[in-house]
N, C-alpha and C. Protein backbone atom coordinates (compact mmCIF):
# COMPACT_ATOMS: atom_id res chain seq x y z
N UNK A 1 111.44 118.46 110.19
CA UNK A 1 111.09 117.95 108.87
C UNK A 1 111.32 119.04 107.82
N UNK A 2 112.09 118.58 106.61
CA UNK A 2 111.88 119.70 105.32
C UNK A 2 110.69 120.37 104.73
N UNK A 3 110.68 121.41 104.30
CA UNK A 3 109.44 122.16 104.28
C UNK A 3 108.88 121.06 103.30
N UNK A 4 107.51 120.45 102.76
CA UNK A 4 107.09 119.74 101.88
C UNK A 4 105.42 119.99 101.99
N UNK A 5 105.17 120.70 100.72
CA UNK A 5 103.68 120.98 100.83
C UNK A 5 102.86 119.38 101.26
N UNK A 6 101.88 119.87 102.41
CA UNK A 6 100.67 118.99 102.96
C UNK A 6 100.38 118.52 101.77
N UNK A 7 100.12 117.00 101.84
CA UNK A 7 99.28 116.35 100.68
C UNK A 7 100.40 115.73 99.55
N UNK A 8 101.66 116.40 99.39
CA UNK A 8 102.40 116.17 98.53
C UNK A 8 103.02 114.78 98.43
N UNK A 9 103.27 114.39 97.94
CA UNK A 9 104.03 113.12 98.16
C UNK A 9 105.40 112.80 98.30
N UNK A 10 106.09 114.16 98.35
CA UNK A 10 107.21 113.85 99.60
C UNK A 10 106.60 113.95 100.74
N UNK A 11 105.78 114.74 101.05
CA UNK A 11 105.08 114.70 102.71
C UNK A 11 104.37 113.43 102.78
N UNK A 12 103.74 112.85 102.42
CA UNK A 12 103.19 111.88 102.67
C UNK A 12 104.63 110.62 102.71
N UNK A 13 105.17 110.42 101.63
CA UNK A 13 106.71 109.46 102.05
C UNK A 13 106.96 109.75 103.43
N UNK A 14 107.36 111.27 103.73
CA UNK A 14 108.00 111.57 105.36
C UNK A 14 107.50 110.54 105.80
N UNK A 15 105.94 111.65 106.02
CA UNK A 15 105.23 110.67 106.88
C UNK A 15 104.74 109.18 107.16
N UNK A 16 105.10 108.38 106.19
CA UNK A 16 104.84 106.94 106.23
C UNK A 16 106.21 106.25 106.97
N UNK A 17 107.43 107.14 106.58
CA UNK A 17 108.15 106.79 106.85
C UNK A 17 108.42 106.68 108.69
N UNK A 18 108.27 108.04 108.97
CA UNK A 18 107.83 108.12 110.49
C UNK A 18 107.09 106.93 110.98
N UNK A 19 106.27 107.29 110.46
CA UNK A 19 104.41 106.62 111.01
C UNK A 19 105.88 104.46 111.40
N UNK A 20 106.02 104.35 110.20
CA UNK A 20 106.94 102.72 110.13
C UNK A 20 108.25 102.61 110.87
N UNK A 21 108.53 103.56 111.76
CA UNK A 21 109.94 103.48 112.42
C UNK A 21 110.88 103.50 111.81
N UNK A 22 111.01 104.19 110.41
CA UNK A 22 112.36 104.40 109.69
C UNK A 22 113.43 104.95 110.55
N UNK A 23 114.72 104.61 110.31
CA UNK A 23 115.87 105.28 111.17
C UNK A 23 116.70 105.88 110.28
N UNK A 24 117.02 106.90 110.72
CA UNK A 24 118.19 107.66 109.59
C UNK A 24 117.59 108.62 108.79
N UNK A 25 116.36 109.31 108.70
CA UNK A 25 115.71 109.92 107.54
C UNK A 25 116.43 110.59 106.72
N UNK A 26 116.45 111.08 105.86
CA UNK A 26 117.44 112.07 104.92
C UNK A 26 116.41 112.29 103.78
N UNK A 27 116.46 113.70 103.28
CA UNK A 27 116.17 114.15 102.21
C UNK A 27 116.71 114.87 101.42
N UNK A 28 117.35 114.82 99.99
CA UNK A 28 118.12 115.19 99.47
C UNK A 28 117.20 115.76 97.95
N UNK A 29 117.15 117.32 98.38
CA UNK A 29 116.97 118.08 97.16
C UNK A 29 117.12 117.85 95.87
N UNK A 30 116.68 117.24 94.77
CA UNK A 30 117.12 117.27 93.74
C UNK A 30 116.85 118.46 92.43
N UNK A 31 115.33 118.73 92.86
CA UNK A 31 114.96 119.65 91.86
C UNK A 31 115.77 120.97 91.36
N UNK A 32 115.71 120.43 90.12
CA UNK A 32 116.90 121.77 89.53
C UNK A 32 118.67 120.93 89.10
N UNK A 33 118.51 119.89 89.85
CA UNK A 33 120.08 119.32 90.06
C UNK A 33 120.11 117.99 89.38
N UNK A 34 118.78 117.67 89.03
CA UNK A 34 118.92 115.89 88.20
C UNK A 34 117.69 115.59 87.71
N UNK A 35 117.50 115.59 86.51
CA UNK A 35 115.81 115.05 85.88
C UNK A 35 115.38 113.70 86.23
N UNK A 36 116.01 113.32 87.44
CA UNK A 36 115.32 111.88 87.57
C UNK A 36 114.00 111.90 88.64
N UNK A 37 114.21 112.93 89.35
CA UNK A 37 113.30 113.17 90.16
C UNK A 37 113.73 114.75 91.19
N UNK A 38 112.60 115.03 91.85
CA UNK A 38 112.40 116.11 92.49
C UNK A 38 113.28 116.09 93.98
N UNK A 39 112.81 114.92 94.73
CA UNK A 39 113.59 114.17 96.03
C UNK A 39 114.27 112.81 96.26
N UNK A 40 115.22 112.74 96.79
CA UNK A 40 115.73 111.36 97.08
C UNK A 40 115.59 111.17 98.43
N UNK A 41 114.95 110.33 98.93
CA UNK A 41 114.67 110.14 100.65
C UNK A 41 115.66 108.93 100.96
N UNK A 42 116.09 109.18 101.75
CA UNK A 42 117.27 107.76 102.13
C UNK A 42 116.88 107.23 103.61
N UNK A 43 116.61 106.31 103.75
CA UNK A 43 116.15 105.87 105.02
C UNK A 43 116.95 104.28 105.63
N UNK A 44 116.70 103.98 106.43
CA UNK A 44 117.43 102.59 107.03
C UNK A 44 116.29 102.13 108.10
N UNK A 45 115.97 100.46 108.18
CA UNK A 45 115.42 99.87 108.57
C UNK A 45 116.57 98.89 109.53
N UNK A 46 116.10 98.40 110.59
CA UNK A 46 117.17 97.34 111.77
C UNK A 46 117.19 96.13 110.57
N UNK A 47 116.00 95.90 110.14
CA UNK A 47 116.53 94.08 109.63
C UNK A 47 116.18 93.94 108.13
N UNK A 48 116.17 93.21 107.52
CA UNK A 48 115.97 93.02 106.16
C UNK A 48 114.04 92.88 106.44
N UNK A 49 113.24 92.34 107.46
CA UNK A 49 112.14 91.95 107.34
C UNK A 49 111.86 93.61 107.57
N UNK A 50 112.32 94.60 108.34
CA UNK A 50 111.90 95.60 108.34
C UNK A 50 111.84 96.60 106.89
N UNK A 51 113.15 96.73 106.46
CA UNK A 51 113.05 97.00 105.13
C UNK A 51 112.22 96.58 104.51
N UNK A 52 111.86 95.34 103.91
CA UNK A 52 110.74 94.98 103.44
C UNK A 52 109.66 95.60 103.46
N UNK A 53 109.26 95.56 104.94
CA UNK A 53 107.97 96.02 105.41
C UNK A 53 107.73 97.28 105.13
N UNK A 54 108.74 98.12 105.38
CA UNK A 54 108.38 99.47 105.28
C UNK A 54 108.53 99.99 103.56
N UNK A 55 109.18 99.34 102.75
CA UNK A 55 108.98 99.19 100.98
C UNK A 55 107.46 99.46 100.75
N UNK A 56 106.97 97.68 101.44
CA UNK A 56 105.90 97.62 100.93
C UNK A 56 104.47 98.34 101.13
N UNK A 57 104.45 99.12 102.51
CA UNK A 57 103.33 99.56 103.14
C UNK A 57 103.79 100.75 102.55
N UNK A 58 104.85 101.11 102.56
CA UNK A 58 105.30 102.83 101.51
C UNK A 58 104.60 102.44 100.14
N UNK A 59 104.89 101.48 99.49
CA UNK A 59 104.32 101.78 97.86
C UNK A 59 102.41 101.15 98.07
N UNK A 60 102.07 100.66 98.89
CA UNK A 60 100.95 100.67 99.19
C UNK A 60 99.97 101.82 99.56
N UNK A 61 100.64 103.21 100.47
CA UNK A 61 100.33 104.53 100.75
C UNK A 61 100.09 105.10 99.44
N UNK A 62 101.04 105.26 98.51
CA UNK A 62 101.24 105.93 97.61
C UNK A 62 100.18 105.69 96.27
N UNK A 63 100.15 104.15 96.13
CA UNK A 63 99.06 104.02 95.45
C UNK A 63 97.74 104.22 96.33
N UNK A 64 97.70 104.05 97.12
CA UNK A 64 96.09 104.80 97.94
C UNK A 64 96.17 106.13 98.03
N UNK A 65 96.82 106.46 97.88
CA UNK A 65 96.94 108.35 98.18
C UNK A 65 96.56 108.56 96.59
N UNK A 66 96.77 107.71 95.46
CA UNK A 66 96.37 108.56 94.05
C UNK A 66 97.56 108.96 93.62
N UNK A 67 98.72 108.56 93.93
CA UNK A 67 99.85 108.72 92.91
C UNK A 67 100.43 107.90 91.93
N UNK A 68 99.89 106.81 92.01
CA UNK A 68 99.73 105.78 90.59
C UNK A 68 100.87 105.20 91.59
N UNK A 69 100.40 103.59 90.94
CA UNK A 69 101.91 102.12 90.98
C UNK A 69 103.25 103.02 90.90
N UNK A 70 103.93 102.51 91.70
CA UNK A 70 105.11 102.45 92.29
C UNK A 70 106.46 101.28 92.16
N UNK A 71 107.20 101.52 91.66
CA UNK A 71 108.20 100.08 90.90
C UNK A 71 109.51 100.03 92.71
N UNK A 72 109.23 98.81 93.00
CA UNK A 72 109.95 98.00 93.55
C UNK A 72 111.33 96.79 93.08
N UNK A 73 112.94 97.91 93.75
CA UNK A 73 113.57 97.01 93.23
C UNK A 73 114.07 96.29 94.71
N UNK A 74 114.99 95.41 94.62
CA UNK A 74 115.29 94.54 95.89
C UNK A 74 114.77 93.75 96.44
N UNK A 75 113.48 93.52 96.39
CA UNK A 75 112.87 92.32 97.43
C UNK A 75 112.99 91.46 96.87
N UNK A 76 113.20 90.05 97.14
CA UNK A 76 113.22 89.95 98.73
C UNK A 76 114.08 90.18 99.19
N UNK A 77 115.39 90.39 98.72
CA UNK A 77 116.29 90.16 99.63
C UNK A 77 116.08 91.75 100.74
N UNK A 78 115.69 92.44 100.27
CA UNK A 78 116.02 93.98 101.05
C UNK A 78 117.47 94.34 102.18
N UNK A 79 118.10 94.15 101.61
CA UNK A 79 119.25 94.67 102.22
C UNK A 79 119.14 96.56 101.18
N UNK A 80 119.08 96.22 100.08
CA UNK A 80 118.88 97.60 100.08
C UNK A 80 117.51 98.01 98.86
N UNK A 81 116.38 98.47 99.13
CA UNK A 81 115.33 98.55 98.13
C UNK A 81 115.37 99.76 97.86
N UNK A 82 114.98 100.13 96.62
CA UNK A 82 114.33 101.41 95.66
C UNK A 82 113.08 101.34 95.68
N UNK A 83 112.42 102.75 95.66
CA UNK A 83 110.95 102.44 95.77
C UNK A 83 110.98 104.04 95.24
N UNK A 84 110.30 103.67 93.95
CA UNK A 84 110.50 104.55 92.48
C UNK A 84 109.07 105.30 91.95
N UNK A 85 108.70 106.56 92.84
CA UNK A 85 107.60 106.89 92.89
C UNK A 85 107.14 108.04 92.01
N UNK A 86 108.30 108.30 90.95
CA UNK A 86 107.96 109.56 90.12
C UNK A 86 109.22 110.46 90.40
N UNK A 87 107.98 111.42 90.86
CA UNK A 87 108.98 112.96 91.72
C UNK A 87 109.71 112.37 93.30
N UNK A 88 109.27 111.38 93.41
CA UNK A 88 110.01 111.19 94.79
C UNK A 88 110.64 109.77 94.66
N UNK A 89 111.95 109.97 94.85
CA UNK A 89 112.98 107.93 94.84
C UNK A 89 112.95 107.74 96.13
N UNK A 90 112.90 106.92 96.89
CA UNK A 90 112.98 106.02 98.33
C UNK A 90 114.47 105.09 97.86
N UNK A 91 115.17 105.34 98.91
CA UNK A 91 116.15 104.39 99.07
C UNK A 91 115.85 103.76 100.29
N UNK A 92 115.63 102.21 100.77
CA UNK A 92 115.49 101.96 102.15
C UNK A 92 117.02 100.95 102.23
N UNK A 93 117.55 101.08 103.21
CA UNK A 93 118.82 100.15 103.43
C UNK A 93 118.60 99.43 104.94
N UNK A 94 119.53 98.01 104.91
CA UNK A 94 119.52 97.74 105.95
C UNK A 94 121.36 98.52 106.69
N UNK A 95 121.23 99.02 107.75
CA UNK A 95 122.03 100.11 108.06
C UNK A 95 124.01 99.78 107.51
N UNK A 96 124.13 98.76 107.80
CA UNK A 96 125.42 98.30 106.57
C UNK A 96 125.59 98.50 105.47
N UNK A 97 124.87 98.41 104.75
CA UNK A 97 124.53 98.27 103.36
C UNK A 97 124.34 99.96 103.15
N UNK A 98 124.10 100.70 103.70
CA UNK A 98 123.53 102.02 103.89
C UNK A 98 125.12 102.56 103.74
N UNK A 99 125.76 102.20 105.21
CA UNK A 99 127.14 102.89 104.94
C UNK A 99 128.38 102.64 104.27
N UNK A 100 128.06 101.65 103.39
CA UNK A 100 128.89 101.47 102.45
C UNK A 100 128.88 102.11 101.18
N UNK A 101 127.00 102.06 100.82
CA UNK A 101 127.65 102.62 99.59
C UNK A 101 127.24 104.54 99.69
N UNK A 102 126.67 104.75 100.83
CA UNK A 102 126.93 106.50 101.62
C UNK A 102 126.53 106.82 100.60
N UNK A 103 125.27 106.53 99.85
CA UNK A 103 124.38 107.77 99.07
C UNK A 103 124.31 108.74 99.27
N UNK A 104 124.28 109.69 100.43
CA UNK A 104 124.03 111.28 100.95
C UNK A 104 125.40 111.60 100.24
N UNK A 105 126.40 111.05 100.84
CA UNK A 105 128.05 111.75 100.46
C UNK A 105 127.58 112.22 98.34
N UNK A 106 127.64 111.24 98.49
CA UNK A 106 127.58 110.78 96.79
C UNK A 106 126.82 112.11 96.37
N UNK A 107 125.58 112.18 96.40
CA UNK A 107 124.35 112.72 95.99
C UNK A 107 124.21 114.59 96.63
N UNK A 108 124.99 115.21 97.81
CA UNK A 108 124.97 116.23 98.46
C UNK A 108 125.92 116.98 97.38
N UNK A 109 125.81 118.28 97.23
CA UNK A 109 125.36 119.07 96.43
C UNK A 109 126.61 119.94 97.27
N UNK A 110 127.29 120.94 97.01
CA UNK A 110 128.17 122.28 97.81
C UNK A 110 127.03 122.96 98.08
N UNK A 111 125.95 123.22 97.55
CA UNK A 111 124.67 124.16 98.13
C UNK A 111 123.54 123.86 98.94
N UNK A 112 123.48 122.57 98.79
CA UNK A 112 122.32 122.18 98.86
C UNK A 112 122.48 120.68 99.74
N UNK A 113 122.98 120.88 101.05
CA UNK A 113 123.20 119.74 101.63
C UNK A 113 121.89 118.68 102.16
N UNK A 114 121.75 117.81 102.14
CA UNK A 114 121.12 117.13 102.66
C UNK A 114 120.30 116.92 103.94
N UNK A 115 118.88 117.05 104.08
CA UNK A 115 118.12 117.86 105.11
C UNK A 115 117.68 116.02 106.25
N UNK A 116 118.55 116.30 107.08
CA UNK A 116 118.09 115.05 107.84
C UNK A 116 117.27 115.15 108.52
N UNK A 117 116.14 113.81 108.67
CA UNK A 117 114.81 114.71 109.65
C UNK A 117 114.78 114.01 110.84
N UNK A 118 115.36 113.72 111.28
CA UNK A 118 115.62 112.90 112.63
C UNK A 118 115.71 111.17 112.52
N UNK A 119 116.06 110.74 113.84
CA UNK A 119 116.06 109.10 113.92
C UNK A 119 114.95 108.77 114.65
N UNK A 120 114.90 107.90 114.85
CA UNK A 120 113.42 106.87 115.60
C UNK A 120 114.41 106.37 116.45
């Protein structure tokens, strides 16, 4: 896993993400490189009901953890959702949809490559 201070809310994303059987993890550095946010987490779910699921129990964590509402784009369809948490963006894809439009390629940096944290 990327270093992410305990409590933070990229650590807590990781970890929800884990905890929900995300496949594919990725975390992509932004701070310093784009004012839209601090991290971009890219993740992939097997089915569209999984995506879903793991959207919604992610922006559910986040508002229980005390990081305020969370904006949801894609559902229902979830082939590919945003889940728009401040300092931290969630991309969840269903794994097609993932390698087409190859966010990591896009978004990786010559310095600062993209920290994958394992598969499920």
């Amino acid at each position: 896993m990327p270093e992410a201070d305990p409590g933070s809310l990229h650590a807590l994303v990781l970890e929800q993400l884990e905890e929900d059987q995300a496949q594919d993890v990725v975390s992509v550095p932004l701070e310093g490189k784009s004012s839209i946010a601090d991290h971009m987490v890219i993740a992939s779910g097997r089915s569209t009901r999984q995506v879903a699921s793991i959207a919604q129990k992610l922006a559910e964590k986040i508002k229980q953890a005390g990081f305020g509402p969370v904006r949801l784009e894609g559902l229902p369809a979830a082939d590919w959702v945003l889940v728009d948490a401040g300092d931290v963006v969630i991309h969840l894809f269903r794994p097609e949809v993932r390698s087409f439009y190859n966010l990591e390629r896009m978004w990786s940096f010559g310095d600062a490559p993209a920290a994958a944290i394992g598969t499920a």
